[in-house]
N, C-alpha and C. Protein backbone atom coordinates (compact mmCIF):
# COMPACT_ATOMS: atom_id res chain seq x y z
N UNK A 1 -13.38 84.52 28.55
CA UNK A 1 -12.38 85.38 29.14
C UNK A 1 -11.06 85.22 28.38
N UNK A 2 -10.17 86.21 28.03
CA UNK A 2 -9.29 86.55 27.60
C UNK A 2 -7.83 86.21 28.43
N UNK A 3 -7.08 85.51 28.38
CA UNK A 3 -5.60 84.93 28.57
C UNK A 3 -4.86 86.26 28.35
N UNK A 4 -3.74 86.62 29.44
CA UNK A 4 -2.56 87.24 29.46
C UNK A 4 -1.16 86.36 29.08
N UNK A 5 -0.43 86.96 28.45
CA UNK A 5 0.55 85.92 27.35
C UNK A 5 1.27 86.46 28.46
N UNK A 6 2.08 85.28 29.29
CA UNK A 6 2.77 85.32 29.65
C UNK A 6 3.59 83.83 29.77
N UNK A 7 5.18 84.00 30.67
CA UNK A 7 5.97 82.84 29.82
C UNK A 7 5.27 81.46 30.38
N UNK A 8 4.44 81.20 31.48
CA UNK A 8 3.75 80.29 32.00
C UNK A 8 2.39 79.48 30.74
N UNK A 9 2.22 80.65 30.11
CA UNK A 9 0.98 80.13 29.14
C UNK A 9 1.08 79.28 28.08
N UNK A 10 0.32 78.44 27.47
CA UNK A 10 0.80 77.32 26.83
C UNK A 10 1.52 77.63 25.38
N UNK A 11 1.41 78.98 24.71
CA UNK A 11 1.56 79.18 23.84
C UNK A 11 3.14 80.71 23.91
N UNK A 12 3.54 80.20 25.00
CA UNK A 12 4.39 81.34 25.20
C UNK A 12 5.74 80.99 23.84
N UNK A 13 5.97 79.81 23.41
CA UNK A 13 7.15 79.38 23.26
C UNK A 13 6.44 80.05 21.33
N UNK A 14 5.47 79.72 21.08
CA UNK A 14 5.27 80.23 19.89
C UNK A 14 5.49 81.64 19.36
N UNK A 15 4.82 82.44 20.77
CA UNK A 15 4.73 83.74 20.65
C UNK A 15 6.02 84.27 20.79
N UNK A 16 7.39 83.73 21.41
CA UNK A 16 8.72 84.46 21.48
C UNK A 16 9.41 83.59 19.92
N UNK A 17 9.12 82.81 19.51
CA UNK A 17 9.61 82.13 18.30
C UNK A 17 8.88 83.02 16.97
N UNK A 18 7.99 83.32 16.91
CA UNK A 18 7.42 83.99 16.25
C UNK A 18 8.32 86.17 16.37
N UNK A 19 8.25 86.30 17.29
CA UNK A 19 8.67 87.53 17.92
C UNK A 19 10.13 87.93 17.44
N UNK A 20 10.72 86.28 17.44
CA UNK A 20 11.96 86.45 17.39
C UNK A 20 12.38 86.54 15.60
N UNK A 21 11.13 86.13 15.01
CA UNK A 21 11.78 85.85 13.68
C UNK A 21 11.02 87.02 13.18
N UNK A 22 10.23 87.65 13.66
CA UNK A 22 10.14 89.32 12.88
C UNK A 22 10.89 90.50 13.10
N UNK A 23 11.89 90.28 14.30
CA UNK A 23 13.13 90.66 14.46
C UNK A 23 13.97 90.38 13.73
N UNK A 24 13.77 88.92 13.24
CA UNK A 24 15.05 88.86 12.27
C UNK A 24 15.95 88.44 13.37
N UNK A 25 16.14 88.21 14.48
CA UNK A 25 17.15 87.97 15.17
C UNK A 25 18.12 89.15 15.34
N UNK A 26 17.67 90.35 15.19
CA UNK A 26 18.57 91.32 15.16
C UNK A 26 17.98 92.58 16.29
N UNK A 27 18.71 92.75 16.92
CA UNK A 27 17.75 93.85 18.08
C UNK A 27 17.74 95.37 17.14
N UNK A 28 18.51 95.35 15.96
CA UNK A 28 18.09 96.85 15.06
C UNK A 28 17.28 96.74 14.64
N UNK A 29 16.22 95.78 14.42
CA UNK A 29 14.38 95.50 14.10
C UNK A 29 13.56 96.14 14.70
N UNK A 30 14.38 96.12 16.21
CA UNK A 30 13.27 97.07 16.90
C UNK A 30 12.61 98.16 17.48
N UNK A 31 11.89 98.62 17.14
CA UNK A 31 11.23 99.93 17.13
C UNK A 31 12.09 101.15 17.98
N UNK A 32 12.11 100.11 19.39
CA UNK A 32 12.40 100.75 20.26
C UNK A 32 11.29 100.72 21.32
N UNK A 33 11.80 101.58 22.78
CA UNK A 33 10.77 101.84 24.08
C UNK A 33 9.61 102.83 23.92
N UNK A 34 8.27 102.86 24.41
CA UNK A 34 7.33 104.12 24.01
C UNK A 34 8.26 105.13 24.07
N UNK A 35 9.19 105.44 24.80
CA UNK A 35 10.20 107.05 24.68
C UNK A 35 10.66 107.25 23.48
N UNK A 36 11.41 106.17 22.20
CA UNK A 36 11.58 106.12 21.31
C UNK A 36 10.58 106.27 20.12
N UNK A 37 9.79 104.85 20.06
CA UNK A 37 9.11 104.64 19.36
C UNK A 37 7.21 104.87 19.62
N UNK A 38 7.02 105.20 20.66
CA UNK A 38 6.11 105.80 20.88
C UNK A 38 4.39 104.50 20.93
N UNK A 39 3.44 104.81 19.81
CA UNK A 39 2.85 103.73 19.79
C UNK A 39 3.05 102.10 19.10
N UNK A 40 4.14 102.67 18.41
CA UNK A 40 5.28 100.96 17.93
C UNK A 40 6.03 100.56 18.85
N UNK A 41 5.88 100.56 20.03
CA UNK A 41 7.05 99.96 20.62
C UNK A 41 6.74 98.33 20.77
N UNK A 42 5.66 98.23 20.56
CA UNK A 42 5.52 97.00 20.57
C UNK A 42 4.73 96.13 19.77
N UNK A 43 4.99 96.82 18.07
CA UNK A 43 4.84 96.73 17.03
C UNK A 43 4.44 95.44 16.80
N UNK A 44 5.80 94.19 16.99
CA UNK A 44 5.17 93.31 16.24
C UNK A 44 4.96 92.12 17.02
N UNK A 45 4.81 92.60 18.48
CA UNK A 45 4.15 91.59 19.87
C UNK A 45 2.90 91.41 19.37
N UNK A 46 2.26 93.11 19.01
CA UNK A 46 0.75 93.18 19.05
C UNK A 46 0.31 92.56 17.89
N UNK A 47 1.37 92.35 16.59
CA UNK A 47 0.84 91.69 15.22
C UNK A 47 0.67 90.16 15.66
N UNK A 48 1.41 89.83 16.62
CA UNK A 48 1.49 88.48 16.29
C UNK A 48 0.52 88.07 17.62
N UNK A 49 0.00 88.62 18.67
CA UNK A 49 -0.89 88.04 19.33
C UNK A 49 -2.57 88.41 19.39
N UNK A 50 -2.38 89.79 18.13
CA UNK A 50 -3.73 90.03 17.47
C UNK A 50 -3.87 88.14 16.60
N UNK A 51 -3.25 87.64 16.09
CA UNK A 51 -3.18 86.51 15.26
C UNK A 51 -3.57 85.18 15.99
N UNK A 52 -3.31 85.64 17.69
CA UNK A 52 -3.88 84.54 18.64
C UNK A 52 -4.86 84.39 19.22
N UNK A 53 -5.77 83.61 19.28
CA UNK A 53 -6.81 83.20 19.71
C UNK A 53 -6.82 83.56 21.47
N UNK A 54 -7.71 84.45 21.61
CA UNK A 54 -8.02 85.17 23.42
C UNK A 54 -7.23 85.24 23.90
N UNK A 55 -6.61 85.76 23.77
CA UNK A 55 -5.38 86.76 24.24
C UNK A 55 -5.84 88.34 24.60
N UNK A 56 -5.67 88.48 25.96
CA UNK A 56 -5.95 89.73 26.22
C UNK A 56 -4.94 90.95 26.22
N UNK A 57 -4.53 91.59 24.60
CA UNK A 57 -3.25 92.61 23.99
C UNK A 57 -3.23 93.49 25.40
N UNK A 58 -3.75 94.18 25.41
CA UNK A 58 -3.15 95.37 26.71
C UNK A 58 -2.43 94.64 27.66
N UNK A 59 -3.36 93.75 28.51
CA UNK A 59 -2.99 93.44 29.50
C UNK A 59 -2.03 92.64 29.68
N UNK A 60 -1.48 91.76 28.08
CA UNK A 60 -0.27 91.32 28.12
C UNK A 60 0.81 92.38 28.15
N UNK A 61 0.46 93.40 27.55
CA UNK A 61 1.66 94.60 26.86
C UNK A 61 2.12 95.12 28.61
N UNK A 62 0.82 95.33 29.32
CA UNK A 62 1.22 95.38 30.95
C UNK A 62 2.31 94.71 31.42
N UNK A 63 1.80 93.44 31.03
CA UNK A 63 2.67 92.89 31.48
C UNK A 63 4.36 92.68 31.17
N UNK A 64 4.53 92.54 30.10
CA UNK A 64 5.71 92.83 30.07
C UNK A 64 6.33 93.93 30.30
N UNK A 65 5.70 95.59 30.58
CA UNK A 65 6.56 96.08 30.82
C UNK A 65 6.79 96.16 32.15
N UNK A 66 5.41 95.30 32.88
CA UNK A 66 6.03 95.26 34.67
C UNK A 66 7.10 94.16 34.53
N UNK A 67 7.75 93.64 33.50
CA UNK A 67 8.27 92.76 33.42
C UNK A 67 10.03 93.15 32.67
N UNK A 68 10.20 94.44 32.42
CA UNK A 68 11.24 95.28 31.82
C UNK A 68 10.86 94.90 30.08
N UNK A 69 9.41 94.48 29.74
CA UNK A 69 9.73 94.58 28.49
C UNK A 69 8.81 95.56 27.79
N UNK A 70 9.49 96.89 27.45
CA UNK A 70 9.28 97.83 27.02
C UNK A 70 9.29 98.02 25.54
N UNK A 71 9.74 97.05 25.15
CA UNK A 71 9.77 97.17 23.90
C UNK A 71 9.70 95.83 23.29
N UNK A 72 9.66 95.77 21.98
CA UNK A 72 9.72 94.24 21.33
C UNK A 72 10.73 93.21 21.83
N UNK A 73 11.71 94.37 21.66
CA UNK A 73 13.36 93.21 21.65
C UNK A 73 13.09 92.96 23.08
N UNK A 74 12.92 93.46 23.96
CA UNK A 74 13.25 93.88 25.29
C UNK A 74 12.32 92.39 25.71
N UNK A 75 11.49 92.21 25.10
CA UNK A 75 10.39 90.63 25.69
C UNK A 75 11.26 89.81 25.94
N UNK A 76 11.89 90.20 24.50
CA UNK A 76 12.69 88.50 24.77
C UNK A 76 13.65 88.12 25.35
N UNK A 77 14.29 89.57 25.71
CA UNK A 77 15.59 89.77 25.98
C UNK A 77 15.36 89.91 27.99
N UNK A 78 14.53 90.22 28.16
CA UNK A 78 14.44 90.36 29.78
C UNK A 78 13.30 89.33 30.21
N UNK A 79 11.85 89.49 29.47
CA UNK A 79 10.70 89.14 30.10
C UNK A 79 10.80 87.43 30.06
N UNK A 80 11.57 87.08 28.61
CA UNK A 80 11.81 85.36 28.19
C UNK A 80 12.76 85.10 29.27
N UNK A 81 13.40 85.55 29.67
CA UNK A 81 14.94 85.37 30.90
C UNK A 81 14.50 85.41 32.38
N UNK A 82 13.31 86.29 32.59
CA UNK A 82 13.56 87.22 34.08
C UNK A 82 12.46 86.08 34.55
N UNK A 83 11.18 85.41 33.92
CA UNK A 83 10.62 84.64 34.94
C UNK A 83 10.89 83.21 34.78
């Protein structure tokens, strides 16, 4: 069975450290919300937890946006903060 990345999971601290440095640390990295950016909005969440071992991609991507993160920047910026 497949793991939902969320900030409770053991590997959360990799996946926003990682997230954060394909941003560049800069929120103009990012794509933007599906309204913007459409099927990139969460461009390089999905690069970097395609790279993780059972991780279930959709149902994390769910999750953050029941979580206000709609977009890349937006993970780190609400979903890393809000739980």
């Amino acid at each position: 069975m497949k793991d939902v990345m969320t900030p409770e999971h053991p590997q959360w601290d990799e996946f926003t450290e990682a997230l954060g440095k394909a941003l560049g640390g800069l929120p103009g990295r990012c794509d933007g919300d599906r309204g913007e950016a459409g099927p990139n909005a969460h461009r390089h969440a999905k690069q970097i937890l395609t790279k993780m071992r059972c991780i279930d991609i959709e149902q994390s991507l769910d999750f953050f946006e029941d979580n206000g993160g709609y977009c890349d920047c937006e993970i780190l910026f609400n979903v890393d903060r809000e739980i």
